[in-house]
PDB file of N, CA and C in Angstrom:
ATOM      1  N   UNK A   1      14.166   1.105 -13.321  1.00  0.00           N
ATOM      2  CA  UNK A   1      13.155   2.093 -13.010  1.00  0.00           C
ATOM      3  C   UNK A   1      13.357   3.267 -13.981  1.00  0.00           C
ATOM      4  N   UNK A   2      12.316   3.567 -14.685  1.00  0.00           N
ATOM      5  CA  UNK A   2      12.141   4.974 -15.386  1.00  0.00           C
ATOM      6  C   UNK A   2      12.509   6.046 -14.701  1.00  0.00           C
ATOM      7  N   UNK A   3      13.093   7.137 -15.621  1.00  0.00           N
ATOM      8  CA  UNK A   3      13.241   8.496 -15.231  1.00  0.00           C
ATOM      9  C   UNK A   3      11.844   8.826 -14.436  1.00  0.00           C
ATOM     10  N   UNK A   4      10.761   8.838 -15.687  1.00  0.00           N
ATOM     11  CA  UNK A   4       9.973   9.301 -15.122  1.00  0.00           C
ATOM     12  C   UNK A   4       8.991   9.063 -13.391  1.00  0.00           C
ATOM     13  N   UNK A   5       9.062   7.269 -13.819  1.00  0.00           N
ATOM     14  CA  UNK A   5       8.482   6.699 -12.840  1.00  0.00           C
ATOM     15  C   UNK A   5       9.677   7.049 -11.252  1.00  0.00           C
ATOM     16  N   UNK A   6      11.087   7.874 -11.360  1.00  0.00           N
ATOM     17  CA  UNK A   6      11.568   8.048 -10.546  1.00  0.00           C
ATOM     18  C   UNK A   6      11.060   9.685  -9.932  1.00  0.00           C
ATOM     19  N   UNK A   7      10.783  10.319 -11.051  1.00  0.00           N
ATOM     20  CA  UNK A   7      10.276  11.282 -10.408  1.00  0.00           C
ATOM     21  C   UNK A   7       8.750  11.530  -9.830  1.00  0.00           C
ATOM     22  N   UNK A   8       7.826  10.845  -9.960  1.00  0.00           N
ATOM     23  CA  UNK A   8       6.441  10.472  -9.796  1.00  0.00           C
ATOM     24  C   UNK A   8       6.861  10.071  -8.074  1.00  0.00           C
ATOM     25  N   UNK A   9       7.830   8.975  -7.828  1.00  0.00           N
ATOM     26  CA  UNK A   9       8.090   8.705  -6.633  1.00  0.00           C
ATOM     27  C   UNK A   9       8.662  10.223  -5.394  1.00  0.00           C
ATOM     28  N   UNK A  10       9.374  10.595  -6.233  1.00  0.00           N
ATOM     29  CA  UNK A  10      10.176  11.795  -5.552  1.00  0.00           C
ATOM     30  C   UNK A  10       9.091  12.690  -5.093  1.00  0.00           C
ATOM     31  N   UNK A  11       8.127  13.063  -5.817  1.00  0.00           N
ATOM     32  CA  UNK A  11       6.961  13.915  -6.006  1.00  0.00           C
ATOM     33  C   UNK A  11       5.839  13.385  -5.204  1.00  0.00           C
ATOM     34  N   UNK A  12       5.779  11.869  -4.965  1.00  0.00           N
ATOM     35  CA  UNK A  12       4.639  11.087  -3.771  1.00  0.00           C
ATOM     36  C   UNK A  12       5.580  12.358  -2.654  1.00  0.00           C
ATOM     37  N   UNK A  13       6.868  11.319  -2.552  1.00  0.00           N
ATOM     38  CA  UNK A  13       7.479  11.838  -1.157  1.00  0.00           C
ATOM     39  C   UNK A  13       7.388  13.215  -0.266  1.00  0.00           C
ATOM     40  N   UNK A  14       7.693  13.933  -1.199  1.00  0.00           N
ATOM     41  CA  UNK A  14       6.936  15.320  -0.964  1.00  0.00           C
ATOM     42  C   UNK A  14       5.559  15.710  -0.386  1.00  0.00           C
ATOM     43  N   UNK A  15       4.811  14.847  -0.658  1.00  0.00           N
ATOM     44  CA  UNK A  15       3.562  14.951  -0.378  1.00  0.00           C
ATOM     45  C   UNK A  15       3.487  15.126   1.020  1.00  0.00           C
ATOM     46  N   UNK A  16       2.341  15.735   1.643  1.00  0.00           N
ATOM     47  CA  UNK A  16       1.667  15.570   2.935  1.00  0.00           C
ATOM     48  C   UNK A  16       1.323  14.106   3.466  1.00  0.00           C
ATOM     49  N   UNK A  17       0.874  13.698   4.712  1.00  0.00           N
ATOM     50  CA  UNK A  17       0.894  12.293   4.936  1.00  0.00           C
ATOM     51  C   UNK A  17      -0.898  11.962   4.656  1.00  0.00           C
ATOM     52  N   UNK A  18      -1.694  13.221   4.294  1.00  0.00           N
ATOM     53  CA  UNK A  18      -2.799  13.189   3.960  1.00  0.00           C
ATOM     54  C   UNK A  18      -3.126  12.884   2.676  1.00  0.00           C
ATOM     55  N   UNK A  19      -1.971  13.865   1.829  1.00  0.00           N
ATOM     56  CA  UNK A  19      -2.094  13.899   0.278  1.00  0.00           C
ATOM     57  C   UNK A  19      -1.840  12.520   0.064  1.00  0.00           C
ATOM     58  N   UNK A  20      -0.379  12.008   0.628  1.00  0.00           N
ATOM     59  CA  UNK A  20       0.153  10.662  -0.233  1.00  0.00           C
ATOM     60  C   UNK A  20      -1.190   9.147   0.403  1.00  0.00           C
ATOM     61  N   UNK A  21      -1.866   9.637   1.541  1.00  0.00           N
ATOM     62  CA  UNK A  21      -3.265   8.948   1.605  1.00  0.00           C
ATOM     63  C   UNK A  21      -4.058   9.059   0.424  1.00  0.00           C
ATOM     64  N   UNK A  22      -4.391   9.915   0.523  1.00  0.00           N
ATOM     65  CA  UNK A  22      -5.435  10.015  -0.666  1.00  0.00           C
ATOM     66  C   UNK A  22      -4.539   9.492  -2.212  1.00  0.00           C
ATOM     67  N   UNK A  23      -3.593   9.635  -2.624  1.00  0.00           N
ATOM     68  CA  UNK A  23      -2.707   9.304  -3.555  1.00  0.00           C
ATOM     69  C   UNK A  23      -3.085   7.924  -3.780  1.00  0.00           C
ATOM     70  N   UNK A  24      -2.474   7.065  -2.548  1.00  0.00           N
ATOM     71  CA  UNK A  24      -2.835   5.688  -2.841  1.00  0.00           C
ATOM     72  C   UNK A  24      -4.230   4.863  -2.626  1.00  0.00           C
ATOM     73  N   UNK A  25      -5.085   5.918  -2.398  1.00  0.00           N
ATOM     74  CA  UNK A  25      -6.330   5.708  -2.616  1.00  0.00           C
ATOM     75  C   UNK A  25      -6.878   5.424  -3.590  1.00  0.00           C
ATOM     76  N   UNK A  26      -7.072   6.745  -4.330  1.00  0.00           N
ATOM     77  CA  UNK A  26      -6.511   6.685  -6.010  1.00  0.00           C
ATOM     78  C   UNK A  26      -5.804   5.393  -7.006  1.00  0.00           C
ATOM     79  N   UNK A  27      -4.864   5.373  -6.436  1.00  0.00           N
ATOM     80  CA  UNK A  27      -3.849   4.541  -7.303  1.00  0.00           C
ATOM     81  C   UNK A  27      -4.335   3.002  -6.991  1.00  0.00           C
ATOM     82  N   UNK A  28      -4.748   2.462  -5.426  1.00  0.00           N
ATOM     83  CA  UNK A  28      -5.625   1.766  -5.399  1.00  0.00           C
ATOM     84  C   UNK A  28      -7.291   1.307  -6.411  1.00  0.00           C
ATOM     85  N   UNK A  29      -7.738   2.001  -6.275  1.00  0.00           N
ATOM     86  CA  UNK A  29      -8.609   2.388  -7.367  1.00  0.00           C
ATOM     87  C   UNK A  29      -8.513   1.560  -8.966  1.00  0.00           C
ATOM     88  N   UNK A  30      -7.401   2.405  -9.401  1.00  0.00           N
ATOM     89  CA  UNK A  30      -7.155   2.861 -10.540  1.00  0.00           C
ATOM     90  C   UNK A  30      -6.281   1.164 -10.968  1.00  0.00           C
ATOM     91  N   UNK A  31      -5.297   0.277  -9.926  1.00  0.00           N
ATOM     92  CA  UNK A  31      -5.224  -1.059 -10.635  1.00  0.00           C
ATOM     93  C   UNK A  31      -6.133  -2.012 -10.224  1.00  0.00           C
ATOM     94  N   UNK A  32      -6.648  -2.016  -8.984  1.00  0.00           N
ATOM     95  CA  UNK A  32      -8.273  -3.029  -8.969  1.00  0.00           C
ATOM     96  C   UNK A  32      -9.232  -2.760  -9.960  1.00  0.00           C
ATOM     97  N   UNK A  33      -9.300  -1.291 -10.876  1.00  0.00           N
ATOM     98  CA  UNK A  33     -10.498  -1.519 -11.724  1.00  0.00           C
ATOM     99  C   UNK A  33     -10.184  -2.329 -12.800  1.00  0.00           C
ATOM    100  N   UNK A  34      -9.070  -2.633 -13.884  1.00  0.00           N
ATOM    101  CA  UNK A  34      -8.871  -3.667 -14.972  1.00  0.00           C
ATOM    102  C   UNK A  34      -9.506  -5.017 -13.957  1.00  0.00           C
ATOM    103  N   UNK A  35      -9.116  -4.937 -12.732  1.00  0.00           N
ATOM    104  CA  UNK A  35      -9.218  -6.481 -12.841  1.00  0.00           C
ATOM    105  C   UNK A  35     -10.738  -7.073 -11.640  1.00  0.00           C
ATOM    106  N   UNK A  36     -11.744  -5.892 -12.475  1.00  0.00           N
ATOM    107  CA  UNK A  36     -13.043  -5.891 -11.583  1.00  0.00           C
ATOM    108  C   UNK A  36     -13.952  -6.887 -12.120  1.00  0.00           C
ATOM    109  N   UNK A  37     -13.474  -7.446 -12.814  1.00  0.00           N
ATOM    110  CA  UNK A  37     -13.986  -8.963 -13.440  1.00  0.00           C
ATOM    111  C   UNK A  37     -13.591 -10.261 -12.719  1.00  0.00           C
ATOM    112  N   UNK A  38     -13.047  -9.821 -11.237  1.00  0.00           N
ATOM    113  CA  UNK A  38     -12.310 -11.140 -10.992  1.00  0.00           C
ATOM    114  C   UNK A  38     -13.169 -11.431  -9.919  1.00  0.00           C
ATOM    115  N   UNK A  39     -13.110 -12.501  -9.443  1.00  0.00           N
ATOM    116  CA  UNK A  39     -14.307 -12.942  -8.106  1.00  0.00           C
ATOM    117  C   UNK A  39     -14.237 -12.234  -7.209  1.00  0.00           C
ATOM    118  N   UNK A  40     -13.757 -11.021  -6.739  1.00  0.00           N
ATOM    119  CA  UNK A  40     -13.420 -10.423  -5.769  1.00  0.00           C
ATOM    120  C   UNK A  40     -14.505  -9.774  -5.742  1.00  0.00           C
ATOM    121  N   UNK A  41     -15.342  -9.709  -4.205  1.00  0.00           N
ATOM    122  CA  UNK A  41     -16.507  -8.990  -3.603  1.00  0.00           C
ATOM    123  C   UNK A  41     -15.935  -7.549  -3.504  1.00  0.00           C
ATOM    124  N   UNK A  42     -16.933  -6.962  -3.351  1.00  0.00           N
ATOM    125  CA  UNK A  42     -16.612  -5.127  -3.009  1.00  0.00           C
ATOM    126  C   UNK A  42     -16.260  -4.954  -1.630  1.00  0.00           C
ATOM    127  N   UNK A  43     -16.446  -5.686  -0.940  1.00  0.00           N
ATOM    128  CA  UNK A  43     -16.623  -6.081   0.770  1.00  0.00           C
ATOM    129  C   UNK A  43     -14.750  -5.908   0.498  1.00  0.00           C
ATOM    130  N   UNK A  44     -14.610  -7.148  -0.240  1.00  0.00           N
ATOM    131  CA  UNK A  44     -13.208  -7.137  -0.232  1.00  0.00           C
ATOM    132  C   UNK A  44     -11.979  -6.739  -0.748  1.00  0.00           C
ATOM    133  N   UNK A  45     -12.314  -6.021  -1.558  1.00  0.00           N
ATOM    134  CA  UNK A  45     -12.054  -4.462  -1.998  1.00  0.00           C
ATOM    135  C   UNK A  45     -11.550  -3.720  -1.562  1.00  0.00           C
ATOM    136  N   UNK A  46     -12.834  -3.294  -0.527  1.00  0.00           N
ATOM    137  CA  UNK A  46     -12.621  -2.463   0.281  1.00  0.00           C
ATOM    138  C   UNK A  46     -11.735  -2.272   1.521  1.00  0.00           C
ATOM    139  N   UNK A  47     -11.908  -3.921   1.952  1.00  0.00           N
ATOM    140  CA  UNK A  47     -10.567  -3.980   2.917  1.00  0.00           C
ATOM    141  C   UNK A  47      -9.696  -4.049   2.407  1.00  0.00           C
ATOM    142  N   UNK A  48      -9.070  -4.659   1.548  1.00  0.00           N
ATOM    143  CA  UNK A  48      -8.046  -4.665   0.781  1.00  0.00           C
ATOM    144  C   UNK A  48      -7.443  -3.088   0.757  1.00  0.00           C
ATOM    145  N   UNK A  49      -7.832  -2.158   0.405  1.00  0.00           N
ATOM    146  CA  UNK A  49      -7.849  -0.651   0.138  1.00  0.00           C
ATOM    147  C   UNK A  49      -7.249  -0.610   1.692  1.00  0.00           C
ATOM    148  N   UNK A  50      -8.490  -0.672   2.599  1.00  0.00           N
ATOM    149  CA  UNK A  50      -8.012   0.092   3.906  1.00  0.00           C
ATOM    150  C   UNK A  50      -6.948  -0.759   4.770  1.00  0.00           C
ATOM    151  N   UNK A  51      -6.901  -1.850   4.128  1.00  0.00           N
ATOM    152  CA  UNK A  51      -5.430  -2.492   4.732  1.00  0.00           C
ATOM    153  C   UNK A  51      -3.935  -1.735   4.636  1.00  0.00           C
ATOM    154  N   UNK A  52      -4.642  -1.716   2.643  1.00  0.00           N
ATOM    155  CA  UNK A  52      -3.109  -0.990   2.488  1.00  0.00           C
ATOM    156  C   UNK A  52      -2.558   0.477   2.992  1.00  0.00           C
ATOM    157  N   UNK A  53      -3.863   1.177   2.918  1.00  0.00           N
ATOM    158  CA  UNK A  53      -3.743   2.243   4.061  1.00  0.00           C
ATOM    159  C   UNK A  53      -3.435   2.016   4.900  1.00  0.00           C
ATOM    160  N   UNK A  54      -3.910   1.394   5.707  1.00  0.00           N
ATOM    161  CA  UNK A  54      -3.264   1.214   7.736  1.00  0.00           C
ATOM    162  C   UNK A  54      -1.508   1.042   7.312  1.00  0.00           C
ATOM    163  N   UNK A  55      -1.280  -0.008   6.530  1.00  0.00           N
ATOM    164  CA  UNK A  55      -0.201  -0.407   6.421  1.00  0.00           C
ATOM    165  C   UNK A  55       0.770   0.255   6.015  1.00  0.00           C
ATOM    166  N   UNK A  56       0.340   1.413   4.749  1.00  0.00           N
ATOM    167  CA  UNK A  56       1.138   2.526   4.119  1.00  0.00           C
ATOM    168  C   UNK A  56       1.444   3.669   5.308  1.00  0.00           C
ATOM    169  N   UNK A  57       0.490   4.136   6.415  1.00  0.00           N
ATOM    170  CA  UNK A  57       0.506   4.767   7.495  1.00  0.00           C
ATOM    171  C   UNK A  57       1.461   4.481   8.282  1.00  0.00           C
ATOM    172  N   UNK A  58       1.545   3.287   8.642  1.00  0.00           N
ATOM    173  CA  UNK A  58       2.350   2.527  10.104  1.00  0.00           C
ATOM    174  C   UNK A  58       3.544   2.744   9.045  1.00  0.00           C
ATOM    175  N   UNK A  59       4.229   2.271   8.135  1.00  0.00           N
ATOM    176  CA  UNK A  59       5.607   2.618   7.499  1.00  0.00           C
ATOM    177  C   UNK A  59       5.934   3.931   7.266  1.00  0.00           C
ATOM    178  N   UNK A  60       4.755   5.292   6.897  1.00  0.00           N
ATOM    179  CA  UNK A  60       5.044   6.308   6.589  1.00  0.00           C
ATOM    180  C   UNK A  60       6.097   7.183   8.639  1.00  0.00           C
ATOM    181  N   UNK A  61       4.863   6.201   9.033  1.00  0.00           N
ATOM    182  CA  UNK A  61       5.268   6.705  11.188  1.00  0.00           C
ATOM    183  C   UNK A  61       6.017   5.959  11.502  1.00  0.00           C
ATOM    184  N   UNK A  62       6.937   5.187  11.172  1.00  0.00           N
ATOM    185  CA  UNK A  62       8.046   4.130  11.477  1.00  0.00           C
ATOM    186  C   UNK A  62       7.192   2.942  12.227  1.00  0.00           C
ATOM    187  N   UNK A  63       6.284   2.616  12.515  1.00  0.00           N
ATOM    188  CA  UNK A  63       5.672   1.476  12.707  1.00  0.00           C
ATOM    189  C   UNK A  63       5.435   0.188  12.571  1.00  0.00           C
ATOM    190  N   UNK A  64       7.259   0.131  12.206  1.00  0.00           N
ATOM    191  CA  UNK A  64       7.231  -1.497  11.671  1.00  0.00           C
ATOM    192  C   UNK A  64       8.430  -2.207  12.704  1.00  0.00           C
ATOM    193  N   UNK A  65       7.997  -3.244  12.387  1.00  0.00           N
ATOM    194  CA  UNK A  65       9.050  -4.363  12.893  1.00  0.00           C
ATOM    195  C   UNK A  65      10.381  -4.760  12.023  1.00  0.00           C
ATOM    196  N   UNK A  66      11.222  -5.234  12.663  1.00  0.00           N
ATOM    197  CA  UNK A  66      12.602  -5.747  11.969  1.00  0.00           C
ATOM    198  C   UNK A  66      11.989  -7.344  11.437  1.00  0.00           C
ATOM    199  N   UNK A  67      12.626  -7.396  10.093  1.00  0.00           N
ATOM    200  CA  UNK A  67      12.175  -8.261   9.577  1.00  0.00           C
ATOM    201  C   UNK A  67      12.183  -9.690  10.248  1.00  0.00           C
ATOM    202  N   UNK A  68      13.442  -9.735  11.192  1.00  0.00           N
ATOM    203  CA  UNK A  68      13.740 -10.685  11.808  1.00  0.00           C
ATOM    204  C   UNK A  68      12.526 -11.486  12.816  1.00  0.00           C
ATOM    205  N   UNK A  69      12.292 -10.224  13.369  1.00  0.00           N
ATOM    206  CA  UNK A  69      10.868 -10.339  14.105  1.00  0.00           C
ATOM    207  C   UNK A  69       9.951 -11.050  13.893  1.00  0.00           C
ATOM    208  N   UNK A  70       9.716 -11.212  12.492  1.00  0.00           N
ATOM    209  CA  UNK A  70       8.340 -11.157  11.811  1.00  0.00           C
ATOM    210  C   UNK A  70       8.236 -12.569  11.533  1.00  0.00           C
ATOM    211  N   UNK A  71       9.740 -13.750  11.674  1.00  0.00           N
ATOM    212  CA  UNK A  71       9.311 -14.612  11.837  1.00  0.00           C
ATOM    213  C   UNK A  71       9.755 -15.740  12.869  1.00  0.00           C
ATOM    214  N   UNK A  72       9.743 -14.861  14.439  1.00  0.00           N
ATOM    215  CA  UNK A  72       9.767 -15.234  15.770  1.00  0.00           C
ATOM    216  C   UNK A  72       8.818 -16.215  15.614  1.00  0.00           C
ATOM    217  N   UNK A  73       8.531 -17.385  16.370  1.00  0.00           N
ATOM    218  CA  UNK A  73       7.665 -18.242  16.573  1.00  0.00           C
ATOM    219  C   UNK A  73       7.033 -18.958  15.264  1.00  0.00           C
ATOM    220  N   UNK A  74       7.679 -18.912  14.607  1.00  0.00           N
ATOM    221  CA  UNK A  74       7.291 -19.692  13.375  1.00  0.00           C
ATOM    222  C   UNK A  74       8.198 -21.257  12.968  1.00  0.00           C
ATOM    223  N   UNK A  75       7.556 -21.877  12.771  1.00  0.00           N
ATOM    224  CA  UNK A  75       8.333 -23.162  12.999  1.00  0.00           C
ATOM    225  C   UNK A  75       7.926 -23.608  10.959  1.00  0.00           C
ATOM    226  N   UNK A  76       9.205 -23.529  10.374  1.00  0.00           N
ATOM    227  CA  UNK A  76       9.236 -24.046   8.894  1.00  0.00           C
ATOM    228  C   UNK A  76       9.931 -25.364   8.792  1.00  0.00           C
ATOM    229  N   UNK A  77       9.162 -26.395   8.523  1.00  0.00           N
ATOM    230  CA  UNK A  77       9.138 -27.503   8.794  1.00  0.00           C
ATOM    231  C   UNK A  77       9.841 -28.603   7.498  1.00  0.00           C
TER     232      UNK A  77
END
C-alpha cells in the first residue's frame, strides 16, 4: 500500500458517516464509469451503488456477523 493511498484512507476515516457516504458514492461512480461499456443496465448500477452503501453503513455501525456465521447451514459438497 502507498504512502499516499495510506493517507487518503486515514482521511476517509475521519470523515463524518455522511461525508464517507457520499465519498463512496463518488468513488462508486468514478470506477463503474471506465467500464460503462459493459452489459450492465443502469437499473443495475444503481443497485449495485446502493448495496454497497447499505453494506458500507452496517460495517461503519458494527452490523456484521462473525465470519463463522456466514456459513451456518451451508452444506459444501
Amino acid at each position: 500500500m502507498t504512502s499516499q493511498l495510506q493517507q487518503v484512507i486515514h482521511l476517509a476515516q475521519s470523515l463524518s458517516l455522511e461525508e464517507q457516504l457520499e465519498l463512496l458514492k463518488t468513488l462508486s461512480a468514478m470506477i463503474q464509469q471506465p467500464h460503462s461499456s459493459d452489459q450492465t443496465t443502469t437499473a443495475d448500477t444503481e443497485f449495485s451503488a446502493e448495496s454497497f452503501r447499505q453494506s458500507w453503513q452496517q460495517a461503519v455501525t458494527g452490523q456484521t456477523l462473525p465470519l463463522s456465521q456466514l456459513w451456518e447451514g451451508i452444506d459444501i459438497d
